[in-house]
PDB file of N, CA and C in Angstrom:
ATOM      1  N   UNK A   1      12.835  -1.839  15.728  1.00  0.00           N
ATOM      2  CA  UNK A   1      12.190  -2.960  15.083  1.00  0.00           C
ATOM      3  C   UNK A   1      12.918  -3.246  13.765  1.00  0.00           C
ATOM      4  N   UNK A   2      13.029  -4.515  13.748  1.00  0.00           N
ATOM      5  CA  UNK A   2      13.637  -4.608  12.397  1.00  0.00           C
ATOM      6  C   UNK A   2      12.908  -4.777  11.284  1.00  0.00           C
ATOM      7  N   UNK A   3      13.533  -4.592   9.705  1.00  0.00           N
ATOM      8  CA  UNK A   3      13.125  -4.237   8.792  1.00  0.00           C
ATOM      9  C   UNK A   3      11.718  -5.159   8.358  1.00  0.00           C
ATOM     10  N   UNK A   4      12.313  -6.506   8.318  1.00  0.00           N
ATOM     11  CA  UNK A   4      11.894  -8.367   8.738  1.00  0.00           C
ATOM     12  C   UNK A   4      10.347  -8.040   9.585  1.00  0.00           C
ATOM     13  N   UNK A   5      10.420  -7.501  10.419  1.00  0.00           N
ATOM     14  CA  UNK A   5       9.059  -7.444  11.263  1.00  0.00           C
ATOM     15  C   UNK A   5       8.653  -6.675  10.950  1.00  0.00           C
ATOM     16  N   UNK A   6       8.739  -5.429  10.846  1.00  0.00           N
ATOM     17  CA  UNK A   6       8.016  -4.072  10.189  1.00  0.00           C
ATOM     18  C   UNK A   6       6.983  -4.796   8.590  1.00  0.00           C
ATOM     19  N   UNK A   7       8.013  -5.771   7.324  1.00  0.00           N
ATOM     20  CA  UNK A   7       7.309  -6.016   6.341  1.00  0.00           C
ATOM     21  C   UNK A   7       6.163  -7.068   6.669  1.00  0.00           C
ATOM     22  N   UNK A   8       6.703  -8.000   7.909  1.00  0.00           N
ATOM     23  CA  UNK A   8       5.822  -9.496   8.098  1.00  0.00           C
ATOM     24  C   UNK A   8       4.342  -8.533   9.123  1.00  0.00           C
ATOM     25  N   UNK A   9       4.712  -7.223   9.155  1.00  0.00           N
ATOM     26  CA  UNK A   9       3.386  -6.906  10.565  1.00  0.00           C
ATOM     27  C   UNK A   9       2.741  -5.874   9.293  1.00  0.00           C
ATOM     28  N   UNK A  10       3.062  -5.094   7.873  1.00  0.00           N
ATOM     29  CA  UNK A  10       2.366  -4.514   7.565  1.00  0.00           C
ATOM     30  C   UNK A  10       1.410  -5.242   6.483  1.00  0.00           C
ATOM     31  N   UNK A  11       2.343  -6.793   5.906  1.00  0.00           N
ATOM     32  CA  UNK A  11       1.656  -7.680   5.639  1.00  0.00           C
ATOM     33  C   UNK A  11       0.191  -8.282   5.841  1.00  0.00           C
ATOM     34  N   UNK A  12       0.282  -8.425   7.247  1.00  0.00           N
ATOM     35  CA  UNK A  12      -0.370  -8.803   7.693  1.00  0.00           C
ATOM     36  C   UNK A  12      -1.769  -8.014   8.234  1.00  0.00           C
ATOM     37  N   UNK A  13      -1.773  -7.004   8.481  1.00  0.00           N
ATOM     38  CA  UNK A  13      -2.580  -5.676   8.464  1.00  0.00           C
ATOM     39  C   UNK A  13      -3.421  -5.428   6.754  1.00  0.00           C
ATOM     40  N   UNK A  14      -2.343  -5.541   6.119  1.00  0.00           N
ATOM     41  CA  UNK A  14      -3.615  -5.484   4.922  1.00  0.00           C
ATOM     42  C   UNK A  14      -4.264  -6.582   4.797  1.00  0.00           C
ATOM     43  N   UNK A  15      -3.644  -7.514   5.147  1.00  0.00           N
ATOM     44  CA  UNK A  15      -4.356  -9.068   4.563  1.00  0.00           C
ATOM     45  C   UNK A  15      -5.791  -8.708   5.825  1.00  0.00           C
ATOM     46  N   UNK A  16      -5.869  -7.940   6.648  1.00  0.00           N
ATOM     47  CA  UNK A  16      -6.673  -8.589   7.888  1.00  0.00           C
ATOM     48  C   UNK A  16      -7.760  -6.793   6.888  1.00  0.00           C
ATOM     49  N   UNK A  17      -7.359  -5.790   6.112  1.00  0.00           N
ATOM     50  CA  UNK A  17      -8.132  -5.227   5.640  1.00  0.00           C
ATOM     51  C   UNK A  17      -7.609  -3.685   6.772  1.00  0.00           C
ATOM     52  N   UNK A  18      -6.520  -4.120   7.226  1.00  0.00           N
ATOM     53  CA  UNK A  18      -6.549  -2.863   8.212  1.00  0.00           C
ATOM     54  C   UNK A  18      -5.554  -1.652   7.615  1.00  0.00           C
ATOM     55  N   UNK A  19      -5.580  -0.927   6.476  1.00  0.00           N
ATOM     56  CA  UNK A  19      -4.800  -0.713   5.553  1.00  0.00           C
ATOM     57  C   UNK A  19      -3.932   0.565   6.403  1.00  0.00           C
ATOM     58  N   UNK A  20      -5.576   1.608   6.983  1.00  0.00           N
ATOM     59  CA  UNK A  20      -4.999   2.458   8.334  1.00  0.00           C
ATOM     60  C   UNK A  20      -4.497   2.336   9.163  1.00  0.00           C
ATOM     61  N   UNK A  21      -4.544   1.523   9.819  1.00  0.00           N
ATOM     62  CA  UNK A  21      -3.709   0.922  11.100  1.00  0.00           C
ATOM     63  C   UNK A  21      -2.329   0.856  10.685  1.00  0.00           C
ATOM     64  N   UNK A  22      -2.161   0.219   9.500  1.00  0.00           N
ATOM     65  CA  UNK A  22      -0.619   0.191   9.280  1.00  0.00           C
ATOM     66  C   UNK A  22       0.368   0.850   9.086  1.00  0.00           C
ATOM     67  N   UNK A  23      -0.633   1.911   8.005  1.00  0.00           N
ATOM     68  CA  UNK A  23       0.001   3.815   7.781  1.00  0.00           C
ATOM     69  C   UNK A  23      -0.201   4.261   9.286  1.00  0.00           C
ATOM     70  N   UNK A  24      -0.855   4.356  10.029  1.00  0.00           N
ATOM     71  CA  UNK A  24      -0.907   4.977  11.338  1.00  0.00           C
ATOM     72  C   UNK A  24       0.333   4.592  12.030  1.00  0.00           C
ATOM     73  N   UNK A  25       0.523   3.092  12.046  1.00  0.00           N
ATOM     74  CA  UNK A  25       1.672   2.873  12.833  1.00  0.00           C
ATOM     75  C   UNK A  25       2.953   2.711  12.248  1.00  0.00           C
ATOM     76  N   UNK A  26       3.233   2.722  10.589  1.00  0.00           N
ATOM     77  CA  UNK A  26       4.355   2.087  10.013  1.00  0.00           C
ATOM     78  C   UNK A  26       4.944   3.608   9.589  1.00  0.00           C
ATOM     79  N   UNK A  27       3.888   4.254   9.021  1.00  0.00           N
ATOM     80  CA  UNK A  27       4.436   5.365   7.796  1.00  0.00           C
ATOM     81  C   UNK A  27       4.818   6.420   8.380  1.00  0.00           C
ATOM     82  N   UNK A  28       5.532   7.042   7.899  1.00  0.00           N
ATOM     83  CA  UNK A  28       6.283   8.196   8.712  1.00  0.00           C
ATOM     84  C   UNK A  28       5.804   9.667   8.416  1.00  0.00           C
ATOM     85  N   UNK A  29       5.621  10.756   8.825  1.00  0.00           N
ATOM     86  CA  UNK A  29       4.471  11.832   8.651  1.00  0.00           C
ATOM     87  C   UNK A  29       5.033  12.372   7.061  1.00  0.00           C
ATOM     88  N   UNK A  30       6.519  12.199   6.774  1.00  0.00           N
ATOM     89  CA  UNK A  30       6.334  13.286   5.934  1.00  0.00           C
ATOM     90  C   UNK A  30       7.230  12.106   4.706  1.00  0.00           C
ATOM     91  N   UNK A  31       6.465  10.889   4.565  1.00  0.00           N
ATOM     92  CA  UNK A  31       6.140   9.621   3.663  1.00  0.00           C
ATOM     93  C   UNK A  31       6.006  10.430   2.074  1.00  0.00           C
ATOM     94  N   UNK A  32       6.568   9.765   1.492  1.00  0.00           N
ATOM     95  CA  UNK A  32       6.343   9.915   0.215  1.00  0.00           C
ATOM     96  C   UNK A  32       6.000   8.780  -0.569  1.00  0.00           C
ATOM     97  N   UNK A  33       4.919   8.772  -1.607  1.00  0.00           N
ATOM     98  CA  UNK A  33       4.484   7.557  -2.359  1.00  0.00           C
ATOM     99  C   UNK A  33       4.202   8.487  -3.590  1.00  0.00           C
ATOM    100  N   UNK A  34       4.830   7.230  -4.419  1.00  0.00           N
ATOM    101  CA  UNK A  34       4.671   7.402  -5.582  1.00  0.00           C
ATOM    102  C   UNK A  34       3.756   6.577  -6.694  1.00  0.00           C
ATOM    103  N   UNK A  35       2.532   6.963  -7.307  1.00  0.00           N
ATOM    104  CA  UNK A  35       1.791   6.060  -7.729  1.00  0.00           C
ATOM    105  C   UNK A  35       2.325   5.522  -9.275  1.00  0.00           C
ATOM    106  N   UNK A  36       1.885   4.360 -10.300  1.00  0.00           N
ATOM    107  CA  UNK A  36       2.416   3.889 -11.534  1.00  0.00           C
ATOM    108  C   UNK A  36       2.255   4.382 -12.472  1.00  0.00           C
ATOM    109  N   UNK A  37       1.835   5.610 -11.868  1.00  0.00           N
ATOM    110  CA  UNK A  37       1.629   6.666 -12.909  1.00  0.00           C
ATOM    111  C   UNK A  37       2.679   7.987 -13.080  1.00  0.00           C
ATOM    112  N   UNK A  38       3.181   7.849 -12.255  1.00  0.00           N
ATOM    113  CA  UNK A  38       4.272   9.037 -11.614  1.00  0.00           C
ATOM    114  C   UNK A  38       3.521   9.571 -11.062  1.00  0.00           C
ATOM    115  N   UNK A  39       2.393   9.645 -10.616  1.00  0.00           N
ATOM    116  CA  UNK A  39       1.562  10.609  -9.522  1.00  0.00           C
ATOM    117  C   UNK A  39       2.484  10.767  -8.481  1.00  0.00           C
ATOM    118  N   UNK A  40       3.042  11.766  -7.430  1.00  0.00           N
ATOM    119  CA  UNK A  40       3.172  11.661  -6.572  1.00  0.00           C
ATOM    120  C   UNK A  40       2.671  12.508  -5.052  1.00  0.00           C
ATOM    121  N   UNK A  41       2.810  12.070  -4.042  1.00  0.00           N
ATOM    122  CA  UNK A  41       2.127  12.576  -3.008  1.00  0.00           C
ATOM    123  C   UNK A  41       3.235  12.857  -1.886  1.00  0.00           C
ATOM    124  N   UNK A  42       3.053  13.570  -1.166  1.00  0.00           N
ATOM    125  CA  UNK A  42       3.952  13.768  -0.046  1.00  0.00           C
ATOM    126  C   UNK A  42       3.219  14.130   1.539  1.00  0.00           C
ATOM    127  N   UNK A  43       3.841  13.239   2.824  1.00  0.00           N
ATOM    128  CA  UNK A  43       3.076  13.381   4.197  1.00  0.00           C
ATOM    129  C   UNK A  43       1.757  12.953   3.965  1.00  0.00           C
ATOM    130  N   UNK A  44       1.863  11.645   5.140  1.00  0.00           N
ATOM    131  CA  UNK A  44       0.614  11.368   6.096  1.00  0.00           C
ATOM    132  C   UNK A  44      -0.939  11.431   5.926  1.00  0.00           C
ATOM    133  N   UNK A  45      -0.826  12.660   5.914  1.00  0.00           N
ATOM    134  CA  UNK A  45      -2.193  13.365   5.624  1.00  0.00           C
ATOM    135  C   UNK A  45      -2.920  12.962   3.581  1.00  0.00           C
ATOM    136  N   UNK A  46      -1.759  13.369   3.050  1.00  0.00           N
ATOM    137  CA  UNK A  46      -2.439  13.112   1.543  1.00  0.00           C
ATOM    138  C   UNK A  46      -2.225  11.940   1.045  1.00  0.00           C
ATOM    139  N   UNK A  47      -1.597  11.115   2.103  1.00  0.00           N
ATOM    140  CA  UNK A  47      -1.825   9.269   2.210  1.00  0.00           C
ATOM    141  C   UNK A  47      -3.047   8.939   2.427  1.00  0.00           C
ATOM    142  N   UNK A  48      -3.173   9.557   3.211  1.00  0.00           N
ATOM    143  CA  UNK A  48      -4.694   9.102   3.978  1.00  0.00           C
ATOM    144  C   UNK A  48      -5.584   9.396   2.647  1.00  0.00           C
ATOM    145  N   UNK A  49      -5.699  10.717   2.556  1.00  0.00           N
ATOM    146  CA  UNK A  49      -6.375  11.146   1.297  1.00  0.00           C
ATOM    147  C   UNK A  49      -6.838  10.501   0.618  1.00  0.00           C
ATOM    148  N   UNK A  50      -5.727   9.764  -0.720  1.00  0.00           N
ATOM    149  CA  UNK A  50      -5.649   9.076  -1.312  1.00  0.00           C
ATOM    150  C   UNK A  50      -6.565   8.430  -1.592  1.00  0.00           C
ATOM    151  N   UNK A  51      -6.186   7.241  -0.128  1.00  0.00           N
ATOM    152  CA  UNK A  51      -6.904   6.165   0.248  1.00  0.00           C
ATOM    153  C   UNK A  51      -8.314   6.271   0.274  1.00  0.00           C
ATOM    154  N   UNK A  52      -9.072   7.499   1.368  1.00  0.00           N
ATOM    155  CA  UNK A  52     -10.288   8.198   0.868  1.00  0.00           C
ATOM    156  C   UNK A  52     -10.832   7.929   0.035  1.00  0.00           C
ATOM    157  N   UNK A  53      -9.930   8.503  -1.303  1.00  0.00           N
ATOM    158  CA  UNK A  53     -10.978   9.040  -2.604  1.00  0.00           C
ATOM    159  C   UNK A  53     -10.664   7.834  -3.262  1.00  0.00           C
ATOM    160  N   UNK A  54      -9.911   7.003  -3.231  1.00  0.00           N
ATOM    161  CA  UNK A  54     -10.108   5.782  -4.057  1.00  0.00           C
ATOM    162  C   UNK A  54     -11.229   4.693  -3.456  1.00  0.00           C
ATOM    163  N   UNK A  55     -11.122   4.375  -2.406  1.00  0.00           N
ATOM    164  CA  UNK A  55     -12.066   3.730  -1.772  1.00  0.00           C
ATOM    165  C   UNK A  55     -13.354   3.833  -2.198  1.00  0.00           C
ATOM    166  N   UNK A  56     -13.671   5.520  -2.188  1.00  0.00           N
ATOM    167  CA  UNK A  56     -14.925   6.132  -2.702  1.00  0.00           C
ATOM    168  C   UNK A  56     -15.240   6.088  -3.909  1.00  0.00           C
ATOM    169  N   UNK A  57     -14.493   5.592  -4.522  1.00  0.00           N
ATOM    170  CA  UNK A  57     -14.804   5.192  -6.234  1.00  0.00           C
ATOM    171  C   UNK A  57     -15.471   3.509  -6.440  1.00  0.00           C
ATOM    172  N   UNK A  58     -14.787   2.999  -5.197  1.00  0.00           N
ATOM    173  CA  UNK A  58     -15.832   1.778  -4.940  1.00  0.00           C
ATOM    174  C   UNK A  58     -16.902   0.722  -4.836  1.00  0.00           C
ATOM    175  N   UNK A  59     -17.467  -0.149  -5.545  1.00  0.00           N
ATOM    176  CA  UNK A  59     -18.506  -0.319  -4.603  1.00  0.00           C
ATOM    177  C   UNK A  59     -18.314  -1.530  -4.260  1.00  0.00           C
ATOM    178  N   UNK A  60     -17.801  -2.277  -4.673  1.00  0.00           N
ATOM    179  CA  UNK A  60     -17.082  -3.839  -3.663  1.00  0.00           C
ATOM    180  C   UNK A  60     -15.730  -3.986  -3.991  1.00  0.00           C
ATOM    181  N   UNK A  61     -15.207  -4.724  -2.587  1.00  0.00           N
ATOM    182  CA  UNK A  61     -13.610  -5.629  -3.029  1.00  0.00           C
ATOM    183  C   UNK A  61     -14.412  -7.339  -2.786  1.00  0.00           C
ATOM    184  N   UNK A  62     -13.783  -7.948  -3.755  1.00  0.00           N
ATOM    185  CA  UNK A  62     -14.532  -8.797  -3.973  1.00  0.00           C
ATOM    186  C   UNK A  62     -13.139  -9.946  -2.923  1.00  0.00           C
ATOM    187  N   UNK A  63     -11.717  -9.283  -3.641  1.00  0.00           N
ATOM    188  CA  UNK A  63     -10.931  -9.981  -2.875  1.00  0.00           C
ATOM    189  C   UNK A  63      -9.573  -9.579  -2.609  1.00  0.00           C
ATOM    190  N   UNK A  64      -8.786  -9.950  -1.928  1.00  0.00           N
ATOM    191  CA  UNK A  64      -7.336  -9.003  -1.874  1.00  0.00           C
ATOM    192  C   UNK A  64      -6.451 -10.081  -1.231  1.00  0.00           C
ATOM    193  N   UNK A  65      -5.388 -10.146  -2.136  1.00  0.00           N
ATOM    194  CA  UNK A  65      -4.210 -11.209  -1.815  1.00  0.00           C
ATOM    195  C   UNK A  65      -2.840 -10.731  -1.731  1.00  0.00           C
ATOM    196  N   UNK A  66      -2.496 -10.856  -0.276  1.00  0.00           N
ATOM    197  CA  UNK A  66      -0.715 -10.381  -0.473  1.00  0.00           C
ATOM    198  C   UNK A  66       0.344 -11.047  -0.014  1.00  0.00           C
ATOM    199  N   UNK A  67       1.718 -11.089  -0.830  1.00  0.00           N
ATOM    200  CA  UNK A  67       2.321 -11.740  -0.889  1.00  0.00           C
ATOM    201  C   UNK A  67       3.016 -11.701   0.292  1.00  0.00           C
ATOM    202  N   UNK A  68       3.679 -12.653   0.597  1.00  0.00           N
ATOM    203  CA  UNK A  68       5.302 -12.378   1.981  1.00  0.00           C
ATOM    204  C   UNK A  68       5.670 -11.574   1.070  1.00  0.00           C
ATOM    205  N   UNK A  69       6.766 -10.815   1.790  1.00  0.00           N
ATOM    206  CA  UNK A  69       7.323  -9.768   1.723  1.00  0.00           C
ATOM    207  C   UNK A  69       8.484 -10.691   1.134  1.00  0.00           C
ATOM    208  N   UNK A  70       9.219  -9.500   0.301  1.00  0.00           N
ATOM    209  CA  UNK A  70      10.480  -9.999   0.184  1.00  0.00           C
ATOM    210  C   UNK A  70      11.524  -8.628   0.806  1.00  0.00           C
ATOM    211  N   UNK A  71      12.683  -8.859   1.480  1.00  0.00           N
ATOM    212  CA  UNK A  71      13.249  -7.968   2.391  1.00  0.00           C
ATOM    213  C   UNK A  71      14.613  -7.809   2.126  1.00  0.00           C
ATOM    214  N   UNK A  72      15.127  -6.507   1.998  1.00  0.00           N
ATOM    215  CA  UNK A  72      16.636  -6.597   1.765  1.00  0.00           C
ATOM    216  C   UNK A  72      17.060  -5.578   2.735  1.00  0.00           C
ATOM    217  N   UNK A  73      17.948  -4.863   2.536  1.00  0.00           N
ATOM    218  CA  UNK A  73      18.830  -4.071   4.138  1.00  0.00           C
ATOM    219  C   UNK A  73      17.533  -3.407   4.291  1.00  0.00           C
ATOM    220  N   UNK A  74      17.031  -2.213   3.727  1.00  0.00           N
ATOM    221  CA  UNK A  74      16.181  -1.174   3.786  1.00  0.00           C
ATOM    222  C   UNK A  74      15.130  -1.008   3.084  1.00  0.00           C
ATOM    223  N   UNK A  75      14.492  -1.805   2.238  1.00  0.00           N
ATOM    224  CA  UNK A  75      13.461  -1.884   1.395  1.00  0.00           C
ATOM    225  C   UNK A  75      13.188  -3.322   1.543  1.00  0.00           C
ATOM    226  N   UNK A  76      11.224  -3.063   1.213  1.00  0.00           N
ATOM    227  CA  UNK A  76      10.555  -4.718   0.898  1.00  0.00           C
ATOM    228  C   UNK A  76       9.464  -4.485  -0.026  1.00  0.00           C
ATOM    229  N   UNK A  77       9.583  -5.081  -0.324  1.00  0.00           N
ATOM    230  CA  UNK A  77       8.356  -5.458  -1.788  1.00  0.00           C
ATOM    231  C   UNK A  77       7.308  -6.543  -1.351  1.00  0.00           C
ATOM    232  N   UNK A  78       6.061  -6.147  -1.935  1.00  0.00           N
ATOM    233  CA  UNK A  78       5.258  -7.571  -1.751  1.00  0.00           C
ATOM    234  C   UNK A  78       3.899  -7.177  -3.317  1.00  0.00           C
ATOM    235  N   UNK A  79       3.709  -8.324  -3.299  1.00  0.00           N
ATOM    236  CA  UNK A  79       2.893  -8.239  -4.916  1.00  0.00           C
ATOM    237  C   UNK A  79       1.389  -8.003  -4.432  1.00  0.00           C
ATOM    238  N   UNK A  80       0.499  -7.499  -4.869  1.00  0.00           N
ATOM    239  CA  UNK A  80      -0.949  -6.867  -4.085  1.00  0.00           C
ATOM    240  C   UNK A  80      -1.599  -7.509  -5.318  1.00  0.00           C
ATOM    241  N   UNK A  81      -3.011  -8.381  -5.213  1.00  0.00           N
ATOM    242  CA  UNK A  81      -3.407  -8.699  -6.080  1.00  0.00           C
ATOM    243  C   UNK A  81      -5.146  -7.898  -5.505  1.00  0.00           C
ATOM    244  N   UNK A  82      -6.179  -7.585  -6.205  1.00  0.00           N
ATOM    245  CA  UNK A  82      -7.289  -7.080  -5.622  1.00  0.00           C
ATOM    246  C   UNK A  82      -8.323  -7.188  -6.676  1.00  0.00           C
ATOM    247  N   UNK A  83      -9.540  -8.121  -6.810  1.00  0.00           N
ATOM    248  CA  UNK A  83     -10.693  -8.032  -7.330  1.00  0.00           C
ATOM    249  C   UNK A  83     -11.446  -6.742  -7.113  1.00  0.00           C
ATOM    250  N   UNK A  84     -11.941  -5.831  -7.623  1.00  0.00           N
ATOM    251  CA  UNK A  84     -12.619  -4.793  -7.345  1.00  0.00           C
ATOM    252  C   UNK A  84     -14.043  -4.654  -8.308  1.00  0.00           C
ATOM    253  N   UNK A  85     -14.723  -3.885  -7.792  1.00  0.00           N
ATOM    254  CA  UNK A  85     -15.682  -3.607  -8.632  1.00  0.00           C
ATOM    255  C   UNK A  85     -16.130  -1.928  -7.909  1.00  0.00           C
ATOM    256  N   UNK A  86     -16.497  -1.234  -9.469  1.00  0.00           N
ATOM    257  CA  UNK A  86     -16.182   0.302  -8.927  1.00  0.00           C
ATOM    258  C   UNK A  86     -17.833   0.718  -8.718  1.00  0.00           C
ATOM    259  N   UNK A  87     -18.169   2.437  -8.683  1.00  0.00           N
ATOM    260  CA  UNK A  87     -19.329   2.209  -8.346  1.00  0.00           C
ATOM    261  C   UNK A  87     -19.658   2.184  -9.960  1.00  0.00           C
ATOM    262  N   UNK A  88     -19.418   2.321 -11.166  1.00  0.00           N
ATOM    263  CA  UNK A  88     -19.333   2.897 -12.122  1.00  0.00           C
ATOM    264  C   UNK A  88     -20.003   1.751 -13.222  1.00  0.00           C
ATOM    265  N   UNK A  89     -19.771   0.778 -12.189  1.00  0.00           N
ATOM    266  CA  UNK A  89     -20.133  -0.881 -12.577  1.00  0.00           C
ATOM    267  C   UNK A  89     -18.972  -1.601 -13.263  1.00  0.00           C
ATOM    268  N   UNK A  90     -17.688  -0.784 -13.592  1.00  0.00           N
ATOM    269  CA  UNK A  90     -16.663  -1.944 -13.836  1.00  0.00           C
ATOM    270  C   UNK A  90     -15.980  -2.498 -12.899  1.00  0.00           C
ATOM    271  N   UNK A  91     -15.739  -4.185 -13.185  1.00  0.00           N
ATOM    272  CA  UNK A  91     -15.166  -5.144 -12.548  1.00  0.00           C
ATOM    273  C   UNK A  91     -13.251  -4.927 -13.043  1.00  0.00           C
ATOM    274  N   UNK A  92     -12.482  -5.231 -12.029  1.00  0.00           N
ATOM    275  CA  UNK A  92     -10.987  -5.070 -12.289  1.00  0.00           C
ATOM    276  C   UNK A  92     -10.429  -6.281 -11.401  1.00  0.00           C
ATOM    277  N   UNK A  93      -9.336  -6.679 -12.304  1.00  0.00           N
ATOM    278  CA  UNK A  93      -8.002  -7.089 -11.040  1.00  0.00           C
ATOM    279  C   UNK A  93      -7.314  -6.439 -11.421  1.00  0.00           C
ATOM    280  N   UNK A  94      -6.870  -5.990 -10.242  1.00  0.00           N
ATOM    281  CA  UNK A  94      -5.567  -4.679 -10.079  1.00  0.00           C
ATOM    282  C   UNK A  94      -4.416  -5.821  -9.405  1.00  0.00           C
ATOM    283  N   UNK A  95      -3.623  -5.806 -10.393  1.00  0.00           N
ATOM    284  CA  UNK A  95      -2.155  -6.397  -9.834  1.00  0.00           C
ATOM    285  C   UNK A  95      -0.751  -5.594  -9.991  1.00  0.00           C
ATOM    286  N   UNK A  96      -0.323  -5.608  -8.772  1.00  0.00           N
ATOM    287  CA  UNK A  96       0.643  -4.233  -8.976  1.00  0.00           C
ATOM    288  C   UNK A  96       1.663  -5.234  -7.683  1.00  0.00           C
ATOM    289  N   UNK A  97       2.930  -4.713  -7.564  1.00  0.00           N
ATOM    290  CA  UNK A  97       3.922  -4.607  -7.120  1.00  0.00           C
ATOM    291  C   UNK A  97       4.097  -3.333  -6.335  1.00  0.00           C
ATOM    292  N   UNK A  98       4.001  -3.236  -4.645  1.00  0.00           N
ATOM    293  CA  UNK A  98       4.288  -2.314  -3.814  1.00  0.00           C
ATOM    294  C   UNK A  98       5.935  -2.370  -3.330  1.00  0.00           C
ATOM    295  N   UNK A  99       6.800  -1.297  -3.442  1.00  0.00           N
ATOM    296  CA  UNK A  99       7.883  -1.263  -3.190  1.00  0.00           C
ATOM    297  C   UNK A  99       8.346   0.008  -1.427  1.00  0.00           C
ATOM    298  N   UNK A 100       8.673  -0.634  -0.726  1.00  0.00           N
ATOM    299  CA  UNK A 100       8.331   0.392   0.341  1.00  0.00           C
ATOM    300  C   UNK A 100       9.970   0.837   1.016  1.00  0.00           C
ATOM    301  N   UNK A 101      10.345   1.901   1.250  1.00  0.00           N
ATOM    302  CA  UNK A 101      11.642   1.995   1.963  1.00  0.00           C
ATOM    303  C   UNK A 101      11.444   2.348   3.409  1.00  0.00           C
ATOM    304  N   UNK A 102      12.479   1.701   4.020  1.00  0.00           N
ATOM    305  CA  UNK A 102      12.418   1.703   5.688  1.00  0.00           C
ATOM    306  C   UNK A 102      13.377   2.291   5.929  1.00  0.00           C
ATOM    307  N   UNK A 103      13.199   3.780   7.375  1.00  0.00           N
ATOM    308  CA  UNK A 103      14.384   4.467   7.641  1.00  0.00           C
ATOM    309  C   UNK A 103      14.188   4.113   9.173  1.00  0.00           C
ATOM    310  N   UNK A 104      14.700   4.002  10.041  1.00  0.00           N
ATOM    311  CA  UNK A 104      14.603   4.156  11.243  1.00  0.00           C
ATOM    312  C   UNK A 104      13.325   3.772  11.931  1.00  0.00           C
ATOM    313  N   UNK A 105      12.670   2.692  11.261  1.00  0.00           N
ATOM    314  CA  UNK A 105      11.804   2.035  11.804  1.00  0.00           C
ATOM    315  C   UNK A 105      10.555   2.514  11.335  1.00  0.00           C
ATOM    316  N   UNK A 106      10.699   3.400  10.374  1.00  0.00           N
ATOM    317  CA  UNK A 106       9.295   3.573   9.398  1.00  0.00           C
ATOM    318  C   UNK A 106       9.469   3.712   8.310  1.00  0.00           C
ATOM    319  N   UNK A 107       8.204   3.850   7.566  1.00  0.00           N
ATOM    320  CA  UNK A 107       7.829   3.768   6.328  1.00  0.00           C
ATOM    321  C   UNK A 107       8.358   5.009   5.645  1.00  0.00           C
ATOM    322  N   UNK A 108       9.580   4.829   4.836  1.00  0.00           N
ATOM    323  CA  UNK A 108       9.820   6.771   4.445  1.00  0.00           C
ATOM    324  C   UNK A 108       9.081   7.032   2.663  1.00  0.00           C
ATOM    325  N   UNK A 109       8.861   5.662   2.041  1.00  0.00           N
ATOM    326  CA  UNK A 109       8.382   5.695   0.625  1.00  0.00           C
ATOM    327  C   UNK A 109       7.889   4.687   0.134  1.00  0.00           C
ATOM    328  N   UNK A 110       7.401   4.752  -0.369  1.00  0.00           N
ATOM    329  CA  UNK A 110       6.578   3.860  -1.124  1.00  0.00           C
ATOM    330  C   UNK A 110       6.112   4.193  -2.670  1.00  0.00           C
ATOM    331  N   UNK A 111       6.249   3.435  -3.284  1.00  0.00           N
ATOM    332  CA  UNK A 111       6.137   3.322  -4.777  1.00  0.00           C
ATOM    333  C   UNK A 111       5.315   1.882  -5.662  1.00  0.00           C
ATOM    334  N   UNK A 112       4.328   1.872  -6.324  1.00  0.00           N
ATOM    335  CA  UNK A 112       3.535   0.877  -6.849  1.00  0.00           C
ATOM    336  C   UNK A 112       3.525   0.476  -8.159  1.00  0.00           C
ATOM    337  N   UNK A 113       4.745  -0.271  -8.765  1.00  0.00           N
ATOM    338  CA  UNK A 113       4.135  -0.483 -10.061  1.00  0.00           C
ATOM    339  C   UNK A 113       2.922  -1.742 -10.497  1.00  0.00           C
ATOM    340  N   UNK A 114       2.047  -1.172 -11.571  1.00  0.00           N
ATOM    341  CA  UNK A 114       1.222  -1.662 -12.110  1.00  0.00           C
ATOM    342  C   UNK A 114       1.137  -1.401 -14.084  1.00  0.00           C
ATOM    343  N   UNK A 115       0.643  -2.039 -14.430  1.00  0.00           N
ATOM    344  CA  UNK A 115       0.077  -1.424 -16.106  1.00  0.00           C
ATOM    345  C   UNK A 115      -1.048  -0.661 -15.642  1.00  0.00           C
ATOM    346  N   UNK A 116      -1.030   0.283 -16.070  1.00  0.00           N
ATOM    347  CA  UNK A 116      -2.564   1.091 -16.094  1.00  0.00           C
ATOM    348  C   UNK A 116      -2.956   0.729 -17.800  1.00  0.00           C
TER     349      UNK A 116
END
């Protein structure tokens, strides 16, 4: 699959809210992401994680907007915009820049800048 379809199909998976589906089918087990914090995580499993415990800090997405991809040999970027509200009662837009590298037809990294 090429790079081009891999960014236009994981695109499209978040926009539809399917954030798992896409790590299930895009990301590669032993994926590395790096958060804008320098947090980093390594494999599948503490992707998922992640996702988990942030979710769970939650208590609405009010809205979530993502950009086309932009695509070069082996990497694509797309800009993530997200209304949130936590359970904690603060309201946020989180706007960050996702940067993702493609090896052989998956997801090998990923990296997010934002301002915290």
């Amino acid at each position: 699959m090429k790079i081009q379809q891999i960014a236009e199909e994981v695109v499209e998976l978040i926009r539809d809210g399917k954030n798992k589906e896409a790590k299930d089918t895009f990301y590669a087990d032993d994926i590395v992401s790096v958060e804008g914090n320098g947090y980093r995580l390594e494999g599948i499993e503490a992707i998922h994680q992640k996702s988990i415990d942030w979710m769970e800090q939650l208590s609405e997405v009010h809205s979530v907007s993502v950009s086309e991809p932009l695509v070069s040999a082996d990497h694509f970027a797309i800009s993530i915009k997200m209304d949130i509200s936590y359970k904690n009662g603060h309201r946020a837009i989180m706007d960050e820049i996702a940067v993702y590298g493609v090896d052989d037809g998956k997801i090998v990294f990923e990296q997010f800048f934002f301002k915290s």
